[in-house]
Protein backbone atom coordinates (compact mmCIF):
# COMPACT_ATOMS: atom_id res chain seq x y z
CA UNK A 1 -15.63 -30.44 -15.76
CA UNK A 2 -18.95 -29.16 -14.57
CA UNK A 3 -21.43 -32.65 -14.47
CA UNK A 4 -24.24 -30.58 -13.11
CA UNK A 5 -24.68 -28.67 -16.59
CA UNK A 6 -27.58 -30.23 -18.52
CA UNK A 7 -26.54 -31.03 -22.37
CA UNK A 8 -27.70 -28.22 -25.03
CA UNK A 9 -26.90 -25.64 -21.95
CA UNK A 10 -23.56 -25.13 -21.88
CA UNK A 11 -23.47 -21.86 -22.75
CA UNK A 12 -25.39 -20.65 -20.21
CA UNK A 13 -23.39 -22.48 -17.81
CA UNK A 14 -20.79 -20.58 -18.70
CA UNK A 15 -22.43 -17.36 -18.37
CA UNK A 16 -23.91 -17.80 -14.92
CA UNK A 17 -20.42 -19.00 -13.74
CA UNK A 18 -17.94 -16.40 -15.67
CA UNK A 19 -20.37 -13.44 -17.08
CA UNK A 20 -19.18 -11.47 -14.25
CA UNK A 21 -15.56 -11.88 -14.67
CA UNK A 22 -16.06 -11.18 -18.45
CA UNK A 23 -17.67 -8.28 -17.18
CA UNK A 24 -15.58 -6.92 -14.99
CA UNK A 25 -12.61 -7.46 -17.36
CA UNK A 26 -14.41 -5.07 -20.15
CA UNK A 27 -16.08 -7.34 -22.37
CA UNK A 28 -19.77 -7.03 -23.26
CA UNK A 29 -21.96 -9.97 -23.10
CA UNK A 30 -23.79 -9.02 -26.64
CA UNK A 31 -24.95 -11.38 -28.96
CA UNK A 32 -21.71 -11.26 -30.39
CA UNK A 33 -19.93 -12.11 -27.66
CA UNK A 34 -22.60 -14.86 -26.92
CA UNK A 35 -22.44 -16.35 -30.26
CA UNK A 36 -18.57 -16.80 -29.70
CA UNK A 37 -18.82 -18.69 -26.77
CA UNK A 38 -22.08 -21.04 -28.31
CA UNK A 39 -19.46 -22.09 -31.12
CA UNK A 40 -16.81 -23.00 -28.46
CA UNK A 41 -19.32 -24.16 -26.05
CA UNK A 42 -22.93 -24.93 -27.38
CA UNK A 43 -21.72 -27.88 -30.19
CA UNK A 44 -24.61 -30.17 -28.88
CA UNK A 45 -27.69 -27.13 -29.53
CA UNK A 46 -25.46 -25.75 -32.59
CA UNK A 47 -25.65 -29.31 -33.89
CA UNK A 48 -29.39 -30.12 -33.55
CA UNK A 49 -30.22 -26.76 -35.66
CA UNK A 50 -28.52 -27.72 -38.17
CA UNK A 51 -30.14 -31.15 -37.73
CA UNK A 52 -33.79 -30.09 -37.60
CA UNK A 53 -32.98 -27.72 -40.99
CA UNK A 54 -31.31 -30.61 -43.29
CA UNK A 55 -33.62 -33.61 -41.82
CA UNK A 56 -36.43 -33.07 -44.29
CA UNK A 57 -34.12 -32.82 -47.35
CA UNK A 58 -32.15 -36.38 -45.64
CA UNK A 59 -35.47 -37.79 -45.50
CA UNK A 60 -36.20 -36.91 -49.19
CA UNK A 61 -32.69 -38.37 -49.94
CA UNK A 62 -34.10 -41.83 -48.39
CA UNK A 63 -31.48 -41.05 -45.64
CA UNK A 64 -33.27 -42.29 -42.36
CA UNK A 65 -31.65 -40.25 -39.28
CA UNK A 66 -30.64 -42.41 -36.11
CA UNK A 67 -29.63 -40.89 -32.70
CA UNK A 68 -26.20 -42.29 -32.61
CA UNK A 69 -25.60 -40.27 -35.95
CA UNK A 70 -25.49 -37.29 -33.69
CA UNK A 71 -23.40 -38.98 -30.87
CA UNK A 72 -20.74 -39.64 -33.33
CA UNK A 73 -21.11 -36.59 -34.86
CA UNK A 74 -20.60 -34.58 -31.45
CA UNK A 75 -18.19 -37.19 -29.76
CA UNK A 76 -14.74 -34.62 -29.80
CA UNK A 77 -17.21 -32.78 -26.92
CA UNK A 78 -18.71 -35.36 -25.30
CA UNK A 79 -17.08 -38.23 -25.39
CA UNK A 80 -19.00 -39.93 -22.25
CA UNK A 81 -22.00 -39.65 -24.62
CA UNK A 82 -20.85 -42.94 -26.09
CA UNK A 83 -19.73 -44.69 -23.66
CA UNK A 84 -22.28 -47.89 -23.62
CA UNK A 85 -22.24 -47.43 -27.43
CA UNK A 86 -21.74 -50.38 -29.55
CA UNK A 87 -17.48 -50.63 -30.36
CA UNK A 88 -18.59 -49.93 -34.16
CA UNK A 89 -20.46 -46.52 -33.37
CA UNK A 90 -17.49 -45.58 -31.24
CA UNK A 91 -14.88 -46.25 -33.63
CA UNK A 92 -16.37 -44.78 -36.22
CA UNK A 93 -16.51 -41.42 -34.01
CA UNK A 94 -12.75 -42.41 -33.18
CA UNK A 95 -12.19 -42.02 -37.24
CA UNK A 96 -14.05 -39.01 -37.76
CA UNK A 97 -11.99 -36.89 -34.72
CA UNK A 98 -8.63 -38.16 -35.80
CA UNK A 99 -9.71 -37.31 -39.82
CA UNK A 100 -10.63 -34.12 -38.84
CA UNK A 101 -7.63 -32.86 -36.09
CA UNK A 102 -5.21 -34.44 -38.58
CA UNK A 103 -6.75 -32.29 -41.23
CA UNK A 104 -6.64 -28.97 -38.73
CA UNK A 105 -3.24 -29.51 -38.01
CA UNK A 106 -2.85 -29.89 -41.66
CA UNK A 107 -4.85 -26.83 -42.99
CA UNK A 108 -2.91 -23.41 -44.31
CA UNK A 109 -5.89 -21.03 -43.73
CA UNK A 110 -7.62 -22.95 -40.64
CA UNK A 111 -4.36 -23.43 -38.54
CA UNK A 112 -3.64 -18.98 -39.74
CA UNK A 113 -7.21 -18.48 -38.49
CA UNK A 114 -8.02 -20.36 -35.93
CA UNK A 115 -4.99 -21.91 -33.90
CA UNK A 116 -2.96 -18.82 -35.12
CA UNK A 117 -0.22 -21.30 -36.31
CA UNK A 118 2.28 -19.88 -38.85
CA UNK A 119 2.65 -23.11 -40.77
CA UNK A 120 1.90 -26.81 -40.67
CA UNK A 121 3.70 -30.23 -39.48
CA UNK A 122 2.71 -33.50 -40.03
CA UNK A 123 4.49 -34.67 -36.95
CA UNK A 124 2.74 -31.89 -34.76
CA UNK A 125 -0.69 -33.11 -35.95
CA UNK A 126 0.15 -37.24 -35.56
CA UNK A 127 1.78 -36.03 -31.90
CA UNK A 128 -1.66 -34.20 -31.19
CA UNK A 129 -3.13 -37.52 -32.52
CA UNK A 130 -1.14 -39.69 -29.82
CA UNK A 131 -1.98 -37.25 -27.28
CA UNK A 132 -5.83 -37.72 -27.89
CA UNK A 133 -4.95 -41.68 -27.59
CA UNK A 134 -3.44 -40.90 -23.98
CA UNK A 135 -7.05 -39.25 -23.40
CA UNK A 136 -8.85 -42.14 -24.62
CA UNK A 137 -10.64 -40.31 -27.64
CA UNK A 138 -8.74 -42.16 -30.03
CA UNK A 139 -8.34 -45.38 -30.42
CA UNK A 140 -5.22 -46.97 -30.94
CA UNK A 141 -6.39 -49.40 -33.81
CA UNK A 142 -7.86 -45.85 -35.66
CA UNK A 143 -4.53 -43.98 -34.63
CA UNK A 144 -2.08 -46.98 -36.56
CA UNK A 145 -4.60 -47.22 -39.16
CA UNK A 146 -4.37 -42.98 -40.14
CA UNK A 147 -0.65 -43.52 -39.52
CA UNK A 148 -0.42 -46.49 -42.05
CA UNK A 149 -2.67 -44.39 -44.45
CA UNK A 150 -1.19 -41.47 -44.12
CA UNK A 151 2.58 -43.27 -44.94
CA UNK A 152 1.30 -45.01 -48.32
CA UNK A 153 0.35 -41.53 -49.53
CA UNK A 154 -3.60 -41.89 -49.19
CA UNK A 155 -3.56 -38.26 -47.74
CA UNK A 156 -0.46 -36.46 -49.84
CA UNK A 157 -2.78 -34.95 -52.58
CA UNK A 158 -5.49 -34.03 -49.96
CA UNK A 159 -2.60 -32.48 -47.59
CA UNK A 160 -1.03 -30.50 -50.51
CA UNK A 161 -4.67 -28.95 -51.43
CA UNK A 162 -4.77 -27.93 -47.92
CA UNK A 163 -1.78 -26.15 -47.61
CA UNK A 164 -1.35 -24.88 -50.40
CA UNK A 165 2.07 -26.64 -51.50
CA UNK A 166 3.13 -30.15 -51.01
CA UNK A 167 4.25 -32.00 -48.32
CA UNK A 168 8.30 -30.73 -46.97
CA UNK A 169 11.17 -33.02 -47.03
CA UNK A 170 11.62 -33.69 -43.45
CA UNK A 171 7.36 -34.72 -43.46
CA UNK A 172 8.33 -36.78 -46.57
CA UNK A 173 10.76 -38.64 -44.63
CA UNK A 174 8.59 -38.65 -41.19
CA UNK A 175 6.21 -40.74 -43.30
CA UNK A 176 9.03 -42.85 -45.14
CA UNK A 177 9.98 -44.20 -41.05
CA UNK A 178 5.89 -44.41 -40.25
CA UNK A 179 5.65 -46.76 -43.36
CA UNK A 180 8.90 -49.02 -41.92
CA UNK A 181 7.29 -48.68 -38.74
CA UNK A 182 4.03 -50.19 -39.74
CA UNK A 183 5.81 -52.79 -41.84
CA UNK A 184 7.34 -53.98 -38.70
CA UNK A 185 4.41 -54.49 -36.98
C-alpha cells in the first residue's frame, strides 16, 4: 500500500503517517502501544531478532541459514519479496501460509484471543483459504493438496487437539464431499 516504506521500517511508517490521529483519538504512543503495532506491522525486523538470537545455536545444529529461509518465512507480509524466486521456494511459502491460516481458523484459544471468534469452522478456514488463492498467495496446486489432506483425515487428530473436541458433524461431512470432490478430479 505504501511502496515508498523501506523493509524493517514499517512501523515507523505508520507512526509518521497515523501517530497524530492515534493521538488525537486518546491513545498514547508508549512503548506499549508501539510494541502492538511492531507485531502487526514490523514482521520483517521482529523476524531478523529472532534470527540473529537462534543463528549460532542453527549453526551448532549443522543447520546452514540461507536468505530465502527468511523470504519464505515472512511471505504472508510480503509476498512481492518472492516474486523472481525459484517455483520451489515459493510453494513451499504457499504451504507454510495455508498450514498456518488453516490452523488459525482452526484454533479454540487463538481464534477466542486473537480474531475474537466464538468457535471454529472448517469451511470458514478452507473459504479464507480460497480467498487467499483469489489474492494469489496461495497456490492452487497447495490449496487442492491441504483440501485432499485435510479430507483423508491427515489433520483430524491435530484439529481436535486444537479445539479442544473433535471435529462437528456438519465439518465431518464438509470433508466426506472434499474427499468425492478430489476423487473426481
Amino acid at each position: 500500500m505504501h511502496p515508498k516504506t523501506r523493509y524493517g521500517h514499517e512501523t515507523e511508517g505508520f507512526l509518521a503517517r497515523h501517530g497524530k490521529e492515534l493521538m488525537k483519538a486518546g491513545i498514547p504512543l508508549d512503548a506499549w502501544a508501539r510494541e502492538q503495532i511492531e507485531m502487526r506491522l514490523g514482521y520483517a525486523r521482529r523476524l531478523a531478532r529472532q534470527v540473529r538470537a537462534v543463528k549460532p545455536k542453527l549453526t551448532r545444529l549443522g543447520v546452514q541459514w540461507a536468505p530465502w529461509m527468511e523470504r519464505v518465512m515472512l511471505y504472508y507480509y510480503y509476498p512481492e519479496r518472492l516474486a523472481w524466486a525459484p517455483r520451489w521456494v515459493r510453494e513451499l511459502a504457499q504451504v507454510l501460509v495455508a498450514c498456518e491460516q488453516f490452523e488459525a481458523y482452526s484454533n479454540r484459544t487463538r481464534g477466542r484471543d486473537y480474531y475474537t471468534r466464538a468457535s471454529e469452522d472448517i469451511r470458514e478456514a478452507f473459504a479464507y483459504l480460497e480467498k487467499l488463492r483469489g489474492e494469489g498467495i496461495v497456490g492452487g496446486s497447495v490449496l487442492r493438496t491441504i483440501k485432499s489432506l485435510a479430507a483423508e483425515g491427515a489433520f483430524t487428530k491435530l484439529l481436535a487437539q486444537a479445539r479442544g473436541h473433535g471435529l462437528s458433524r456438519r465439518e465431518q461431512t464438509y470433508l466426506r464431499a472434499l474427499k468425492k470432490e478430489a476423487r473426481c478430479r
